[in-house]
C-alpha atoms as a PDB file:
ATOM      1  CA  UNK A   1      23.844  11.877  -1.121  1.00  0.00           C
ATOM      2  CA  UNK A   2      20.462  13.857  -1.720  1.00  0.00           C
ATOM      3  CA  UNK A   3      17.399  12.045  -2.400  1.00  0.00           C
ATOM      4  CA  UNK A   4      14.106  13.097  -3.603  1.00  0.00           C
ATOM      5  CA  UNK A   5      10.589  10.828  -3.826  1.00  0.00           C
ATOM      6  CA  UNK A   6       8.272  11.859  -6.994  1.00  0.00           C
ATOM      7  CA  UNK A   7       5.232  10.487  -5.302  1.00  0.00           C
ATOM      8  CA  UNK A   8       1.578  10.577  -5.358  1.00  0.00           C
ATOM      9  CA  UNK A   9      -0.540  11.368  -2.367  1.00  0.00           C
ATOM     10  CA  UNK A  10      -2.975   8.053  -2.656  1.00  0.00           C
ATOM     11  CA  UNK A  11      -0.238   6.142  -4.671  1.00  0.00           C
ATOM     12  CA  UNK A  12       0.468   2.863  -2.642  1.00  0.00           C
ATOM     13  CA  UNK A  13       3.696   2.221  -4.018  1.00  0.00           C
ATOM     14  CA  UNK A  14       5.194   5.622  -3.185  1.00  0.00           C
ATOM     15  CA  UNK A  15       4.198   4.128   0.813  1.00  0.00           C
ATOM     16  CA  UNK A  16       6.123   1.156   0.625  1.00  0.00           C
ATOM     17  CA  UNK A  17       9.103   3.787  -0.070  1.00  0.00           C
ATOM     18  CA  UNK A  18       8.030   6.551   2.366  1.00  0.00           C
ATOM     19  CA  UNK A  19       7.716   3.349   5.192  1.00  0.00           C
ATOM     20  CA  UNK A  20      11.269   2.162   4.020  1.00  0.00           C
ATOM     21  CA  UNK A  21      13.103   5.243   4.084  1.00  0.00           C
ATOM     22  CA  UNK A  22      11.646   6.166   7.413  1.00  0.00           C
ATOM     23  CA  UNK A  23      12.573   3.015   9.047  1.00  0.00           C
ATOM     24  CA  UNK A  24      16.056   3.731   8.296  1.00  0.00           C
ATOM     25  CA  UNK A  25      15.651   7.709   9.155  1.00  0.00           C
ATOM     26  CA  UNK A  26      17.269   8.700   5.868  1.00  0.00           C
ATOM     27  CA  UNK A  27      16.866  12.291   5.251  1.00  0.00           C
ATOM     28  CA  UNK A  28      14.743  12.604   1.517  1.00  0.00           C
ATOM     29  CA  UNK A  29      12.504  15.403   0.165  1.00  0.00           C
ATOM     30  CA  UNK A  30       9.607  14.244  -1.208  1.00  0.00           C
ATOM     31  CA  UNK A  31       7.611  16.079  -4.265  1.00  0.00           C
ATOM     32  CA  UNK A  32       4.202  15.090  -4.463  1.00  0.00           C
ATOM     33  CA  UNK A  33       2.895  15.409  -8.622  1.00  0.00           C
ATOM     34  CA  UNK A  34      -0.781  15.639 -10.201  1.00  0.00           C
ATOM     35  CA  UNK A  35      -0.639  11.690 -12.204  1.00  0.00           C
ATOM     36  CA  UNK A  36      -4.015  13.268 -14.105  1.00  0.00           C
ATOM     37  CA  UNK A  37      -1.769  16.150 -14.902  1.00  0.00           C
ATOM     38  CA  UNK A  38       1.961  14.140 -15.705  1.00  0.00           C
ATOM     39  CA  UNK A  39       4.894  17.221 -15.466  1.00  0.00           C
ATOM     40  CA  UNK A  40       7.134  16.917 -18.305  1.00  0.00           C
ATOM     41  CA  UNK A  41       9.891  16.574 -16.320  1.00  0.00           C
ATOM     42  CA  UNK A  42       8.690  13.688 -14.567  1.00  0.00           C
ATOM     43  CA  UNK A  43       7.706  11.975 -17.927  1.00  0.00           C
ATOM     44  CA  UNK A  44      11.434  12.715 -18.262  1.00  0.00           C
ATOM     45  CA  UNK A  45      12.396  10.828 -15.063  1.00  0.00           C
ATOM     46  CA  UNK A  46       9.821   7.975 -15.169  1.00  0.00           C
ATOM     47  CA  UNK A  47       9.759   5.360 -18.607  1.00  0.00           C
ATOM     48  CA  UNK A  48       6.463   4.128 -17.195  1.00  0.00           C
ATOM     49  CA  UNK A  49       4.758   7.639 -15.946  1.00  0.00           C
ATOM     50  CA  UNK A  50       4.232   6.094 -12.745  1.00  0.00           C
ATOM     51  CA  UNK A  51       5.135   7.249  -9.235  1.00  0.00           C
ATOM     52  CA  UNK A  52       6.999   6.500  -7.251  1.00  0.00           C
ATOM     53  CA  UNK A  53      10.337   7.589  -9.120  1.00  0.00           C
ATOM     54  CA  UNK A  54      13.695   7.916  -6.190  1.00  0.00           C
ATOM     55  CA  UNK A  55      16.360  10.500  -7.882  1.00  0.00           C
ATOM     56  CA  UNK A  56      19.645   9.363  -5.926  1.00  0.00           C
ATOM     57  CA  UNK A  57      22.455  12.535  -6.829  1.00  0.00           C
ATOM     58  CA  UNK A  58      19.951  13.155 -10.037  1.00  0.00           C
ATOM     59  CA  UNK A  59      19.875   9.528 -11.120  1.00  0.00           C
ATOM     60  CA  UNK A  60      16.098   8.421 -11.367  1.00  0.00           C
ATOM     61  CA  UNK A  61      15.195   4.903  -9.842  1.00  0.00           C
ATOM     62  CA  UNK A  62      11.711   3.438 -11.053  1.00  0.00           C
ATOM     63  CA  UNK A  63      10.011   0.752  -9.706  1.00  0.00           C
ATOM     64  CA  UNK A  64       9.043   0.393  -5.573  1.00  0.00           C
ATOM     65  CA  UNK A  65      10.688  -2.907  -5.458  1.00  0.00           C
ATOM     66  CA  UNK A  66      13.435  -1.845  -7.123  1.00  0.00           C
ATOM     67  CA  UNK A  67      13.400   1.206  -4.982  1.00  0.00           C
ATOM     68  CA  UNK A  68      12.978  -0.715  -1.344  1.00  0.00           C
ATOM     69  CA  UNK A  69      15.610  -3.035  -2.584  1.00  0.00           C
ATOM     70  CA  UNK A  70      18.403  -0.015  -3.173  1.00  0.00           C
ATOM     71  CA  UNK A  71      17.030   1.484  -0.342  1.00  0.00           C
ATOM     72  CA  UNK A  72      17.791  -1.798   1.887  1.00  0.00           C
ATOM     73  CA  UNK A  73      21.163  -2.178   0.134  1.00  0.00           C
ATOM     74  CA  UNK A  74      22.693   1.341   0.505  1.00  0.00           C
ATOM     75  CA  UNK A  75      21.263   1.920   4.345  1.00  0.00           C
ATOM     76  CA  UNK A  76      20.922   0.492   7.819  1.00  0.00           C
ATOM     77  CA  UNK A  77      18.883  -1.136   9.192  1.00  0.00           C
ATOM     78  CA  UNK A  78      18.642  -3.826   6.877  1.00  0.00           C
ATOM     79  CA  UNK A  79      15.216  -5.632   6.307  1.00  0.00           C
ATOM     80  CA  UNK A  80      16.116  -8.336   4.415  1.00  0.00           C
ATOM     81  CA  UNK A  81      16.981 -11.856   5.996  1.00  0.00           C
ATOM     82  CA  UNK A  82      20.531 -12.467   5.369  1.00  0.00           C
ATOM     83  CA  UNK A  83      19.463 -15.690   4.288  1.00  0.00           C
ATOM     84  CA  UNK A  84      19.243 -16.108   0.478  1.00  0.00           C
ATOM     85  CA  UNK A  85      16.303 -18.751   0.583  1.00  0.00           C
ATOM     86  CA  UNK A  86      14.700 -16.664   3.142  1.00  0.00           C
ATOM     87  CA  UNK A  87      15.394 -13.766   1.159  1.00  0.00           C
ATOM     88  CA  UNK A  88      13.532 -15.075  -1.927  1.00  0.00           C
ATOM     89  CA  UNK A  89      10.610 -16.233  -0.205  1.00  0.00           C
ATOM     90  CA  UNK A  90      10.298 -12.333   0.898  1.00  0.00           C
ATOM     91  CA  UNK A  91      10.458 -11.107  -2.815  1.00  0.00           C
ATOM     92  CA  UNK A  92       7.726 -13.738  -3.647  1.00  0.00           C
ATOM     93  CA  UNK A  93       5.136 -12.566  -1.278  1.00  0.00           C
ATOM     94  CA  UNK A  94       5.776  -8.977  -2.056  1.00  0.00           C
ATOM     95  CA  UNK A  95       4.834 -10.352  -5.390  1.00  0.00           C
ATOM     96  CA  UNK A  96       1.973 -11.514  -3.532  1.00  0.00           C
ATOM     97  CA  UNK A  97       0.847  -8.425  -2.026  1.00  0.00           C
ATOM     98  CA  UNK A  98       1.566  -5.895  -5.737  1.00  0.00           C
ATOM     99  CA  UNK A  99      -0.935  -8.875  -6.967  1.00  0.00           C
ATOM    100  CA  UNK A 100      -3.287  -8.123  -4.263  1.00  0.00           C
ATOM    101  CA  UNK A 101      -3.037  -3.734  -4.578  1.00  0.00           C
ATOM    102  CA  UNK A 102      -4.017  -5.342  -8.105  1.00  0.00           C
ATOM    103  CA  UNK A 103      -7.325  -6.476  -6.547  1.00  0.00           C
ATOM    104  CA  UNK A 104      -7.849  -3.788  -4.248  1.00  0.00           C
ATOM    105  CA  UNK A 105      -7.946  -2.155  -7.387  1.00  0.00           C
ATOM    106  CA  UNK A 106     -10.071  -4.182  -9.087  1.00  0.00           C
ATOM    107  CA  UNK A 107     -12.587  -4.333  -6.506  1.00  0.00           C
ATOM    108  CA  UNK A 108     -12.928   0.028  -6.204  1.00  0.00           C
ATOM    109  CA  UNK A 109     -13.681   0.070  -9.742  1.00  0.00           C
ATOM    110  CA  UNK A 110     -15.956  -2.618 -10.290  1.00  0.00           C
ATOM    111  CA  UNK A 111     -19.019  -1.273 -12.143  1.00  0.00           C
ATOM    112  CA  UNK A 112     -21.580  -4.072 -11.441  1.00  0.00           C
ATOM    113  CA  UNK A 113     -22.296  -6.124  -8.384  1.00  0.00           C
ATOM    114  CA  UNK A 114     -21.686  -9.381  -9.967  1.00  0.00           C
ATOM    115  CA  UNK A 115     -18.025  -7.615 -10.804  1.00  0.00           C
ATOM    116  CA  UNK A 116     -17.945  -6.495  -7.028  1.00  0.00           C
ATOM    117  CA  UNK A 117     -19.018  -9.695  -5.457  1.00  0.00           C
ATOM    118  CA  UNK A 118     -15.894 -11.695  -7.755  1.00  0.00           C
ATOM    119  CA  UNK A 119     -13.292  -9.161  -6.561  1.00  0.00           C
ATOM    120  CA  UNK A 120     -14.493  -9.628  -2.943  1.00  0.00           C
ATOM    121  CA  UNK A 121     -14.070 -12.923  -3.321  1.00  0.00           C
ATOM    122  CA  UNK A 122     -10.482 -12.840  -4.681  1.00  0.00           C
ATOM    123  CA  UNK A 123      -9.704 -10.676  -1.919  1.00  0.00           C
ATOM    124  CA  UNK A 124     -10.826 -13.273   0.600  1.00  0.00           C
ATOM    125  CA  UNK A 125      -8.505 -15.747  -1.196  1.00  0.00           C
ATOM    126  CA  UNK A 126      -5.848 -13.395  -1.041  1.00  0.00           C
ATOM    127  CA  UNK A 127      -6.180 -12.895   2.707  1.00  0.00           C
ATOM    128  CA  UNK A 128      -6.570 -16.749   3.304  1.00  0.00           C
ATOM    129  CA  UNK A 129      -3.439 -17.651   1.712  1.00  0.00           C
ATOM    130  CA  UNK A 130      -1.561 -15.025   4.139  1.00  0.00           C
ATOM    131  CA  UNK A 131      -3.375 -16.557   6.780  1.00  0.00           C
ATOM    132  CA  UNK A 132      -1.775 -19.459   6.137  1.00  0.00           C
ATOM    133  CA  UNK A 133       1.548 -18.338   5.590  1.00  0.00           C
ATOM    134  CA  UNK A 134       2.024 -16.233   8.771  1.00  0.00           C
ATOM    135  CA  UNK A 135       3.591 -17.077  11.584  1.00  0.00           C
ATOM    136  CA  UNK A 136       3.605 -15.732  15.350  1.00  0.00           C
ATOM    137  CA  UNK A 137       3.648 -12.112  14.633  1.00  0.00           C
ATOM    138  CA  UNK A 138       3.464  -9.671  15.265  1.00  0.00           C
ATOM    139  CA  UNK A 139       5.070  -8.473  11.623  1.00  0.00           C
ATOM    140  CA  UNK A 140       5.529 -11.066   8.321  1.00  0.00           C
ATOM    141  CA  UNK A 141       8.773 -12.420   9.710  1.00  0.00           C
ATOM    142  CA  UNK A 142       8.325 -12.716  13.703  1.00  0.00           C
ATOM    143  CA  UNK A 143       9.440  -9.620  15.549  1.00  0.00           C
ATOM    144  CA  UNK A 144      11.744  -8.169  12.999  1.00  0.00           C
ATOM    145  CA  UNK A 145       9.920  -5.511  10.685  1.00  0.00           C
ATOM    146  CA  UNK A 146      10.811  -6.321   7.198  1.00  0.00           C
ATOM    147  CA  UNK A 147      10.160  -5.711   3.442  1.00  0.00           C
ATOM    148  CA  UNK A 148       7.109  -7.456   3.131  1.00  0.00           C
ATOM    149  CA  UNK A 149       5.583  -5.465   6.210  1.00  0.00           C
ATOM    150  CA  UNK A 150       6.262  -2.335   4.103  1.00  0.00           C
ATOM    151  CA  UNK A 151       4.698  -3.920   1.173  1.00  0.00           C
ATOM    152  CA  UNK A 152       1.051  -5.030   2.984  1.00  0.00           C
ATOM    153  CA  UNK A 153       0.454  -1.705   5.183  1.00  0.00           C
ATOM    154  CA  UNK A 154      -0.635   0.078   2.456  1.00  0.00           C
ATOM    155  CA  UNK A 155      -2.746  -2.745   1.062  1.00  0.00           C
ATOM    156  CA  UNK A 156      -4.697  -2.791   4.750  1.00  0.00           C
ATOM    157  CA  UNK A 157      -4.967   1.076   4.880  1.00  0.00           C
ATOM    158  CA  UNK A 158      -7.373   0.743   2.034  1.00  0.00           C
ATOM    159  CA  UNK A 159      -9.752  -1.467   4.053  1.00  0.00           C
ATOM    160  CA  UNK A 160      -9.445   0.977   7.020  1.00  0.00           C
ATOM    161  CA  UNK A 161     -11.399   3.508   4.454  1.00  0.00           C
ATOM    162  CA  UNK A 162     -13.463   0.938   3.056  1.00  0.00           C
ATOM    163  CA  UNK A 163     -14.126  -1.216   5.852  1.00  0.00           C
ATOM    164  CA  UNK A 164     -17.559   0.238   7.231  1.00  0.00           C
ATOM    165  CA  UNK A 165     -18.770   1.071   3.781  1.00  0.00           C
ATOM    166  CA  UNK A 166     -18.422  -2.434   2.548  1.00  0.00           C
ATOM    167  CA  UNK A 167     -19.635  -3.997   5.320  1.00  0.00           C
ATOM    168  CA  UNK A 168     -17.575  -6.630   3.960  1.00  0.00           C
ATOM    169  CA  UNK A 169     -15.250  -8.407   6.946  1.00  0.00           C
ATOM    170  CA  UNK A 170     -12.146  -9.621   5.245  1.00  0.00           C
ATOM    171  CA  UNK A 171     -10.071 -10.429   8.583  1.00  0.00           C
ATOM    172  CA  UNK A 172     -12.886 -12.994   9.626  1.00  0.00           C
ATOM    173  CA  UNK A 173     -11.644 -15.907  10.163  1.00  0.00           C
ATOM    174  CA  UNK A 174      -8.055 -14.954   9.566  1.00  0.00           C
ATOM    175  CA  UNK A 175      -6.998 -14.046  13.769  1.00  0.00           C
ATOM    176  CA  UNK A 176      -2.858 -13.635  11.983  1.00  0.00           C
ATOM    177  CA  UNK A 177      -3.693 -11.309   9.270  1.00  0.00           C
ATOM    178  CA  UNK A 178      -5.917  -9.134  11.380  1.00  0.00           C
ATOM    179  CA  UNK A 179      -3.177  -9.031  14.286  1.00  0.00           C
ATOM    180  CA  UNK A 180      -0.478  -8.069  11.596  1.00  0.00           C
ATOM    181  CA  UNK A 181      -3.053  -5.399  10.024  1.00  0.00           C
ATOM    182  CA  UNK A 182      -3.407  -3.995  13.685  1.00  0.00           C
ATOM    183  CA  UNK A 183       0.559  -4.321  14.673  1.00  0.00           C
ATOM    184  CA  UNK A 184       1.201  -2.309  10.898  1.00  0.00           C
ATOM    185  CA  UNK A 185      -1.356   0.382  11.611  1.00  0.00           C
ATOM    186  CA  UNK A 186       0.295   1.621  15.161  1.00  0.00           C
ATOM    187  CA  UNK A 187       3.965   1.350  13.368  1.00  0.00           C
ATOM    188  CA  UNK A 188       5.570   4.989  13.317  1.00  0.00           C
ATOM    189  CA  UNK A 189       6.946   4.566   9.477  1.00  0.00           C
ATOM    190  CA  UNK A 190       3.539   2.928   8.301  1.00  0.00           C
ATOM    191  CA  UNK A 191       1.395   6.339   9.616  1.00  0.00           C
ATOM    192  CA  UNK A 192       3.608   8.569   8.374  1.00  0.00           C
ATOM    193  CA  UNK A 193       3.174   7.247   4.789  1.00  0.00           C
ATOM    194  CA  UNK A 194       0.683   9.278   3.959  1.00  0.00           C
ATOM    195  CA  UNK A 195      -0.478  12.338   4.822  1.00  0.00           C
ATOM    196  CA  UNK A 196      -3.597  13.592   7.103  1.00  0.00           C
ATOM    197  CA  UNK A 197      -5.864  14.144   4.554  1.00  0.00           C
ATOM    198  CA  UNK A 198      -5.136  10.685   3.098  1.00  0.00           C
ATOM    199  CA  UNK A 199      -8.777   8.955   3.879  1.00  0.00           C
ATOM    200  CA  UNK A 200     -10.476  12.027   2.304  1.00  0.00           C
ATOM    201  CA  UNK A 201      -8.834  12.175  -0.491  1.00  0.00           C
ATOM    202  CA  UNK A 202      -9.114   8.361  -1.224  1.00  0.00           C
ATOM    203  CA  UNK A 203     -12.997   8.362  -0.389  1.00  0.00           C
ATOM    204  CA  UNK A 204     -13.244  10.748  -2.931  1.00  0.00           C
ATOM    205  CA  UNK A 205     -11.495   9.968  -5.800  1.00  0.00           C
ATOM    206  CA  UNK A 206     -13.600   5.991  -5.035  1.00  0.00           C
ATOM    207  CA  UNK A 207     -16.423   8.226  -4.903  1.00  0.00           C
ATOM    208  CA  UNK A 208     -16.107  10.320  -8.166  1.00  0.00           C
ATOM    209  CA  UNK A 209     -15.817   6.491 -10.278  1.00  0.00           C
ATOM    210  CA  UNK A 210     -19.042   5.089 -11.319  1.00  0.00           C
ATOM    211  CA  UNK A 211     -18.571   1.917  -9.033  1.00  0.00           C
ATOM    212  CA  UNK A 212     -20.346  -0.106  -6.063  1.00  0.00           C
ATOM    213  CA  UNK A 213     -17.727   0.938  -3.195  1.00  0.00           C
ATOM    214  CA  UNK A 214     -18.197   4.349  -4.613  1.00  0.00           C
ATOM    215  CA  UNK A 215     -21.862   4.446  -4.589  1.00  0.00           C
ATOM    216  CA  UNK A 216     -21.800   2.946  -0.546  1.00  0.00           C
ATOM    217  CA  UNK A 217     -19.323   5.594  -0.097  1.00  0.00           C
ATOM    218  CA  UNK A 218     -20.895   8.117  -1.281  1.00  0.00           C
ATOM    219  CA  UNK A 219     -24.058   7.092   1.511  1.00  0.00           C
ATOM    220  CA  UNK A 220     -21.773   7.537   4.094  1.00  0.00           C
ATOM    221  CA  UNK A 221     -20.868  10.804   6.121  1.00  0.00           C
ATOM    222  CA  UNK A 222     -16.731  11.106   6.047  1.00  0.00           C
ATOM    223  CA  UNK A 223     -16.668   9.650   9.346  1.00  0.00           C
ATOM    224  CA  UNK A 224     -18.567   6.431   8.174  1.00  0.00           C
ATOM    225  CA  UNK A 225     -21.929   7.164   9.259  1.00  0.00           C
ATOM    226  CA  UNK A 226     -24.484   6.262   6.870  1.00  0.00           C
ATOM    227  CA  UNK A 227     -26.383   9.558   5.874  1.00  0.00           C
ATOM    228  CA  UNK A 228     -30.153   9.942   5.898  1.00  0.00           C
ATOM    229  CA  UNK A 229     -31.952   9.215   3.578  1.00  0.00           C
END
């Protein structure tokens, strides 16, 4: 079986698959593509144009759900409960944490402050409900590293860029989330989801939007810093 990743290089989704398929140390190559700049042949691959897009023997898989969920299927180990109650409680706060990328989102872009300070906010209600959801640690489900784990690292490694630029604590308040957020950011598959240049690359395409978090940003050396004036 060969498998190749279409993937972006700031695309979160394409890390939930790169942290999946490295847990379970399947060989893939990965291609990274241009999404300003869509290849036809990966217009050809992808319904949706979006990354990231698994090709299993040639046979394009869309979707990172869809993708983590073959992936967990066809290889070992499995990260999944075997339970099917248990199981669907996973899937739902997966759900959960696509809705809150959807925020992250939200919040980069937003234009005015009044449209910064509501997106902040949602994100605070985002990381209160997972506050109360979580349980001993130090991953979603206890010891075990599972789905969901792979589906909130990439959500936290945006605050790790944003973090001193915002000035903005999320984790206060919330001792579970940040523990998780710290126990997710020394895992070997979550850090080798994206690539060294990652933090650059994402404080500059924030930068180059006409937005709040890219205007604090852009007052900021790379290392965080705030520049003189």
């Amino acid at each position: 079986m060969t498998l190749t990743l279409i993937s972006h290089r700031l695309c979160p989704y394409v890390q939930r698959a790169v942290i999946v398929l490295q847990e379970k140390g399947v060989p893939y190559e990965r291609v990274d593509i241009d999404l300003a700049n869509k290849p036809a042949w990966f217009l050809a691959l992808s319904p949706l144009g979006k990354t990231p897009v698994l090709v299993v023997d040639g046979t394009p898989v869309f979707e990172s759900a869809v993708i983590c969920e073959y992936l967990d299927e066809t290889f070992e180990p499995k990260l999944h409960p075997d339970n099917a109650l248990e199981r669907a409680r996973h899937r739902a706060w997966i759900e959960f944490a696509s809705a809150t990328l959807n925020a992250v989102g939200t919040f980069y872009a937003a234009s005015g402050q009044a449209a910064y300070d509501a997106a902040a906010t949602v994100l605070h209600q985002r990381f209160a409900g997972l506050e109360k959801t979580l349980g001993s640690g130090p991953y979603f489900a206890g010891d075990r590293f599972t789905l969901p784990d792979a589906a909130y690292a990439p959500v936290f490694r945006y605050l790790d860029v944003f973090d001193s630029a915002t000035g903005i604590d999320f984790m206060a308040g919330r001792p579970k989330v940040q523990a998780w957020r710290a126990a997710l950011a020394r895992r070997p598959s979550v850090r080798a989801a994206v690539g060294p240049d990652y933090a650059g690359l994402l404080r500059s395409f924030v930068i180059a939007r006409p937005s709040v978090l890219g205007a604090l940003l852009a007052a900021q050396a790379p290392d965080g810093r705030e520049l003189a004036a």
